[in-house]
C-alpha atoms as a PDB file:
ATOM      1  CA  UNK A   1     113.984 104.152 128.422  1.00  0.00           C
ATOM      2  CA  UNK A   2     116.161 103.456 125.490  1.00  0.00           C
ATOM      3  CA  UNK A   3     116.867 107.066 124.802  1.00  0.00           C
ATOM      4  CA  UNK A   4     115.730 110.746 126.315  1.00  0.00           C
ATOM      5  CA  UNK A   5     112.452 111.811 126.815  1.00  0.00           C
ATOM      6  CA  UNK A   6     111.885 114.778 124.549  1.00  0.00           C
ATOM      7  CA  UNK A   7     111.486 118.327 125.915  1.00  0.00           C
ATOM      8  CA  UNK A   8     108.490 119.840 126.426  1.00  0.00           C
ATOM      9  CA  UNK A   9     108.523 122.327 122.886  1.00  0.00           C
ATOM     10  CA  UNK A  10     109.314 118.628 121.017  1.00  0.00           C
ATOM     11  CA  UNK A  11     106.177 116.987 123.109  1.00  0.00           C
ATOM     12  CA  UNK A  12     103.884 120.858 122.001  1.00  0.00           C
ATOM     13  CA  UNK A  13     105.161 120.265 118.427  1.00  0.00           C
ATOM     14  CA  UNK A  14     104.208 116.467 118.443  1.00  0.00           C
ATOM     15  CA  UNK A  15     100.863 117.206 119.901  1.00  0.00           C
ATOM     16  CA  UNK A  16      98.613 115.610 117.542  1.00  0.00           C
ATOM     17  CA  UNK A  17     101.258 112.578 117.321  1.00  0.00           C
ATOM     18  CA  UNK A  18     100.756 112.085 120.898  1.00  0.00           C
ATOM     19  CA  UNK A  19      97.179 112.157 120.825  1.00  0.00           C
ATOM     20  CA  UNK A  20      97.303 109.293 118.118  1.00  0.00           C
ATOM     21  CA  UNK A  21      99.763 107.520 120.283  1.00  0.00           C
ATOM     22  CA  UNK A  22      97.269 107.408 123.083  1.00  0.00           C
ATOM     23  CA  UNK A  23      94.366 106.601 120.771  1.00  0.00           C
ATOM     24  CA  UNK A  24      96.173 103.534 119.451  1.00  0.00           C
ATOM     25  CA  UNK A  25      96.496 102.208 122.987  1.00  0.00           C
ATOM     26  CA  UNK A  26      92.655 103.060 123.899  1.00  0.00           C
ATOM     27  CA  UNK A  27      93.609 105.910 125.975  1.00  0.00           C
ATOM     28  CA  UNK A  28      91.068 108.647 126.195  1.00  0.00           C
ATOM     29  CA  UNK A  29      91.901 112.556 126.593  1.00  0.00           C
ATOM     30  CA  UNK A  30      89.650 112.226 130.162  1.00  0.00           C
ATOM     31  CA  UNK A  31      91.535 108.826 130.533  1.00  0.00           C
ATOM     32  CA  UNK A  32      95.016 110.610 130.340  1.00  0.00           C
ATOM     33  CA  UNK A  33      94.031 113.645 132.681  1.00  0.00           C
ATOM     34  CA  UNK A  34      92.745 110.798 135.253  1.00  0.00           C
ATOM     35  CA  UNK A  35      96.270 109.078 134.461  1.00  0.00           C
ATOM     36  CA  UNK A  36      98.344 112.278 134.706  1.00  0.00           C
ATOM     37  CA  UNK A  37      96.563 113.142 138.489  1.00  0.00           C
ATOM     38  CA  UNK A  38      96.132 109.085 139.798  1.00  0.00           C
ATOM     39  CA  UNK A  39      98.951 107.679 138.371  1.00  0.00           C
ATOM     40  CA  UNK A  40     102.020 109.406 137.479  1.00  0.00           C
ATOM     41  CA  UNK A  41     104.065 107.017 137.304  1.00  0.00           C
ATOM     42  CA  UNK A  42     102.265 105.401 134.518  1.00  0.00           C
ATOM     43  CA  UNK A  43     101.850 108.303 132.554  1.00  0.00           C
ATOM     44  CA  UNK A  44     105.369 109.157 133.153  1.00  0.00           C
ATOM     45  CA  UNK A  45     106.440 105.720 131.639  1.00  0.00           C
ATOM     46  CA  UNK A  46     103.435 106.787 128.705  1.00  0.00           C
ATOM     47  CA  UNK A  47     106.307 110.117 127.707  1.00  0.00           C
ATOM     48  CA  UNK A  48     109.015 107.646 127.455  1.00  0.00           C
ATOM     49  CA  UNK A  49     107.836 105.036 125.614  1.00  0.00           C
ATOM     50  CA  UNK A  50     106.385 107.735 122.903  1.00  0.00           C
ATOM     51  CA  UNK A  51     109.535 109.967 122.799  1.00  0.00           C
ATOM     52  CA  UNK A  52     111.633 106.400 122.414  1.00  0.00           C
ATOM     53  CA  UNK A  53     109.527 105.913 119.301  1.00  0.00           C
ATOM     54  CA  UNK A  54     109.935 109.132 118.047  1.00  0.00           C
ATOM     55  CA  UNK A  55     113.543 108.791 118.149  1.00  0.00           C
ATOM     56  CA  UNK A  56     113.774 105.850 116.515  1.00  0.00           C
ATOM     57  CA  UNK A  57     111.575 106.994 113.951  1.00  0.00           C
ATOM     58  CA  UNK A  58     113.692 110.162 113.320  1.00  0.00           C
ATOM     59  CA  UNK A  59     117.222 107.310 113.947  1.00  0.00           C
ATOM     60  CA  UNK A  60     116.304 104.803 111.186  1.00  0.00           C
ATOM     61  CA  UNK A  61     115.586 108.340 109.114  1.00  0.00           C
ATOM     62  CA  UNK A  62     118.812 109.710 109.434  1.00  0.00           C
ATOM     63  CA  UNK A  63     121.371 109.657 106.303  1.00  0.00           C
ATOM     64  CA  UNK A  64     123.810 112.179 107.636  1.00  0.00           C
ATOM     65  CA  UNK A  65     124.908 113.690 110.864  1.00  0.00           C
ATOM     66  CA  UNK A  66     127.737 116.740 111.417  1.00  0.00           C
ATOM     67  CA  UNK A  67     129.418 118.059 114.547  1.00  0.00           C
ATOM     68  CA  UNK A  68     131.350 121.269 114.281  1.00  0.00           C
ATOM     69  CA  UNK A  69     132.882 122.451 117.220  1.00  0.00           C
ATOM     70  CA  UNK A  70     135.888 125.627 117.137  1.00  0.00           C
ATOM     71  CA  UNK A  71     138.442 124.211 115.262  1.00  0.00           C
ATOM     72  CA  UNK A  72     136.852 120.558 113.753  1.00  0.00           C
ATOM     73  CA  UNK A  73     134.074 119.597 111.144  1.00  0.00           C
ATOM     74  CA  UNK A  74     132.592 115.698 111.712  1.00  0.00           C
ATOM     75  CA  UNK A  75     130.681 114.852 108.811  1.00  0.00           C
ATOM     76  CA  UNK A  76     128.907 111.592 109.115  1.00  0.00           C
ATOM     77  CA  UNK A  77     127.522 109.655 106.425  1.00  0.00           C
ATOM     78  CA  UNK A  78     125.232 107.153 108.157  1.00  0.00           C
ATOM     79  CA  UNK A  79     124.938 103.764 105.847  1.00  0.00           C
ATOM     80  CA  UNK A  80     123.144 100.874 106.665  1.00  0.00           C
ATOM     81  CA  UNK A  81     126.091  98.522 107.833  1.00  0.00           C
ATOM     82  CA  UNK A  82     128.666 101.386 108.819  1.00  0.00           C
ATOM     83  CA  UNK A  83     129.347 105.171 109.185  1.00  0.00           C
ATOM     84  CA  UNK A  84     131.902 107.004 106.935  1.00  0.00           C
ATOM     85  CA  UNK A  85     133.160 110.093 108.297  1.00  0.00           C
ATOM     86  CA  UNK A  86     135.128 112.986 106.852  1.00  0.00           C
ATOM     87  CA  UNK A  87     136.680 115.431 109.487  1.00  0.00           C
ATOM     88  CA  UNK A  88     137.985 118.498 109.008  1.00  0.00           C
ATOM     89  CA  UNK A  89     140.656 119.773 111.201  1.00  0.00           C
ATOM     90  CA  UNK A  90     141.768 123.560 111.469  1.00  0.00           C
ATOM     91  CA  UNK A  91     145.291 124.140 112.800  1.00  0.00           C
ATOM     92  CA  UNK A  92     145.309 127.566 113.229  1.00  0.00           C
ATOM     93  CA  UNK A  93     143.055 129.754 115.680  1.00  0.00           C
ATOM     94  CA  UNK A  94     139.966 130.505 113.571  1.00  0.00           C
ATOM     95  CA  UNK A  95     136.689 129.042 115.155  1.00  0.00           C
ATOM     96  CA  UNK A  96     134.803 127.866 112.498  1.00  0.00           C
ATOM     97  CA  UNK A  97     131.491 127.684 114.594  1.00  0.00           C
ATOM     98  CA  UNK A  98     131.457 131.448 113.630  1.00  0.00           C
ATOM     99  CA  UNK A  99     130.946 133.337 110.288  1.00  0.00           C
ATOM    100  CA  UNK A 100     133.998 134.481 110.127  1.00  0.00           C
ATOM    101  CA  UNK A 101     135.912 131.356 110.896  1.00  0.00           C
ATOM    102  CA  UNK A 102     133.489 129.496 108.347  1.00  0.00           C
ATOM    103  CA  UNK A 103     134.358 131.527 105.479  1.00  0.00           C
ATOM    104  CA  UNK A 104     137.997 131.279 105.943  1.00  0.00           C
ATOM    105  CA  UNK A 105     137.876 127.762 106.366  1.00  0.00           C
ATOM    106  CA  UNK A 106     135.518 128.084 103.127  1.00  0.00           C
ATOM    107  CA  UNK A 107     138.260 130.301 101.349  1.00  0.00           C
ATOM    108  CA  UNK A 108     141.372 128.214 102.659  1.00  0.00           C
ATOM    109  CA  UNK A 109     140.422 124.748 101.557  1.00  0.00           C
ATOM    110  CA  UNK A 110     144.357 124.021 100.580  1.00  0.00           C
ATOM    111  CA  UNK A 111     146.115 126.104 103.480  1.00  0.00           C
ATOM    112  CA  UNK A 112     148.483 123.675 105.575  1.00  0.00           C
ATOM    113  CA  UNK A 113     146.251 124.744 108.236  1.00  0.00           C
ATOM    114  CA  UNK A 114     143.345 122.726 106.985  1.00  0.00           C
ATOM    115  CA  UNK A 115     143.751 119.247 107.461  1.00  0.00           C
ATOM    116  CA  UNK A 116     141.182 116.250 105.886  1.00  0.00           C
ATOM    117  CA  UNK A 117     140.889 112.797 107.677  1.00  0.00           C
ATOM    118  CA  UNK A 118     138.606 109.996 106.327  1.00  0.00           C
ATOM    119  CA  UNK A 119     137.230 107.164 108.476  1.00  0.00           C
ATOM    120  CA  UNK A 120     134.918 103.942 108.339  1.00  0.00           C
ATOM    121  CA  UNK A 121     133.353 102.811 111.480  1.00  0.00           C
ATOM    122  CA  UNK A 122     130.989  99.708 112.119  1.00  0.00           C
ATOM    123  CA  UNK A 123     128.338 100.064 114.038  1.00  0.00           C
ATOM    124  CA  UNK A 124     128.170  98.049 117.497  1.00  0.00           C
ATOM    125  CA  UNK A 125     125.038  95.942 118.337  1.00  0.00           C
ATOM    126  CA  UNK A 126     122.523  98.763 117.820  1.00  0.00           C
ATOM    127  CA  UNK A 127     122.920 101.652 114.791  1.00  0.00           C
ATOM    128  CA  UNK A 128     120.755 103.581 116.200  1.00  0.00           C
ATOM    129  CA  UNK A 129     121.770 103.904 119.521  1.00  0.00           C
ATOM    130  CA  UNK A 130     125.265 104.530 117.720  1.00  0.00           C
ATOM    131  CA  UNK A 131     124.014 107.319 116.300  1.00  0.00           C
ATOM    132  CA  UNK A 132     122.189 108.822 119.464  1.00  0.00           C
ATOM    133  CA  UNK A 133     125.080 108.934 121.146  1.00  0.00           C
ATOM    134  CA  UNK A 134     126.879 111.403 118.443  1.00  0.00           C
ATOM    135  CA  UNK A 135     123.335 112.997 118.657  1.00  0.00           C
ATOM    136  CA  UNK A 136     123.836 113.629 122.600  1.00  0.00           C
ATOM    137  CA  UNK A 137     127.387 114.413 122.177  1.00  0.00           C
ATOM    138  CA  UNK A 138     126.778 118.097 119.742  1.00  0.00           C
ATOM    139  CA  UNK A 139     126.052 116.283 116.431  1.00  0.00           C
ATOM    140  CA  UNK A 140     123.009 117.107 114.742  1.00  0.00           C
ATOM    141  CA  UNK A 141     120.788 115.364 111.723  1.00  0.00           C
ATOM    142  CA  UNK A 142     121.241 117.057 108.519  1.00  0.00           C
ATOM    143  CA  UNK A 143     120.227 116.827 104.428  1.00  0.00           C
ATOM    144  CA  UNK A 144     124.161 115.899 103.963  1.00  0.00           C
ATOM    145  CA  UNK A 145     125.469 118.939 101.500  1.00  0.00           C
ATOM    146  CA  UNK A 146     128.578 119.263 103.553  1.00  0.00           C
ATOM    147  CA  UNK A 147     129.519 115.795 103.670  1.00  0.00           C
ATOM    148  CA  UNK A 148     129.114 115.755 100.156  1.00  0.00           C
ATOM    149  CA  UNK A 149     130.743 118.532  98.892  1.00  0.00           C
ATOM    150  CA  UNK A 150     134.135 117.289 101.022  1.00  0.00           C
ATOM    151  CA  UNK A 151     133.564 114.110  99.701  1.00  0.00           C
ATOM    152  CA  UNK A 152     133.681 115.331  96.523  1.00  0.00           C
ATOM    153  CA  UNK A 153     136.700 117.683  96.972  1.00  0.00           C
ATOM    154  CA  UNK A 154     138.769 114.633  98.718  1.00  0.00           C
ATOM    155  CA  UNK A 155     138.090 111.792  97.091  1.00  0.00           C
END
């Protein structure tokens, strides 16, 4: 398995996906109780190979990615050779994970306490396994609007 099975509430969401995943390999819904009871294992290996596809459906769809955590912004830009990425560094002991700490971050753009860094990386042999790994490590897949607006304000 290239990357994590997905939970159960993604698997209930994708219901009808799944259904035309199995369809497109000849797999009945009788077929795929039998499989589930008689052979585990396969159907086990069935979940992974249809939540890899979904993520690399929902990888090659990603433009922008952004990982706040208390006192840092990461704001990915995802291109198709390289990642650009804008962080955002607070200094002081605000938690900007938290209204309160987001609107004085919001309100404090130029305070000495806010610090901007810019960065280009490549991506190694696979993008989207690049990108997984931010995915697995807090970031999450977004429309972009913050990376953009600091973009704009920095550069």
């Amino acid at each position: 398995m290239k990357y994590t099975r997905l939970t159960k509430e993604q698997f209930e969401e994708l219901h009808q996906e799944f259904i035309n995943f199995l369809a497109t390999q000849s797999v009945t819904a009788d077929e795929w109780s039998n499989l589930k009871v008689n052979r585990p294992e396969l159907a086990e290996m069935e979940l992974d190979v249809f939540s890899d596809l979904i993520w690399e459906g929902a990888l090659n769809a990603a433009k922008y990615l952004e990982h706040l955590s208390p006192n840092q912004m990461h704001l990915f830009h995802l291109n198709d050779s390289n990642m650009r990425v804008i962080g955002v560094k607070v200094k002081n002991d605000k938690d900007i994970t938290t209204t309160e700490g987001y609107n004085w971050l919001r309100d404090n753009l130029m305070n000495d306490d806010v610090e901007f860094l810019q960065a280009k990386k490549d991506y190694g042999n696979d993008k989207n396994l690049d990108k997984f790994k931010l995915i697995q490590q807090g970031a999450v897949i977004t429309k972009g609007d913050l990376f953009r607006y600091f973009d704009k304000l920095i550069n």
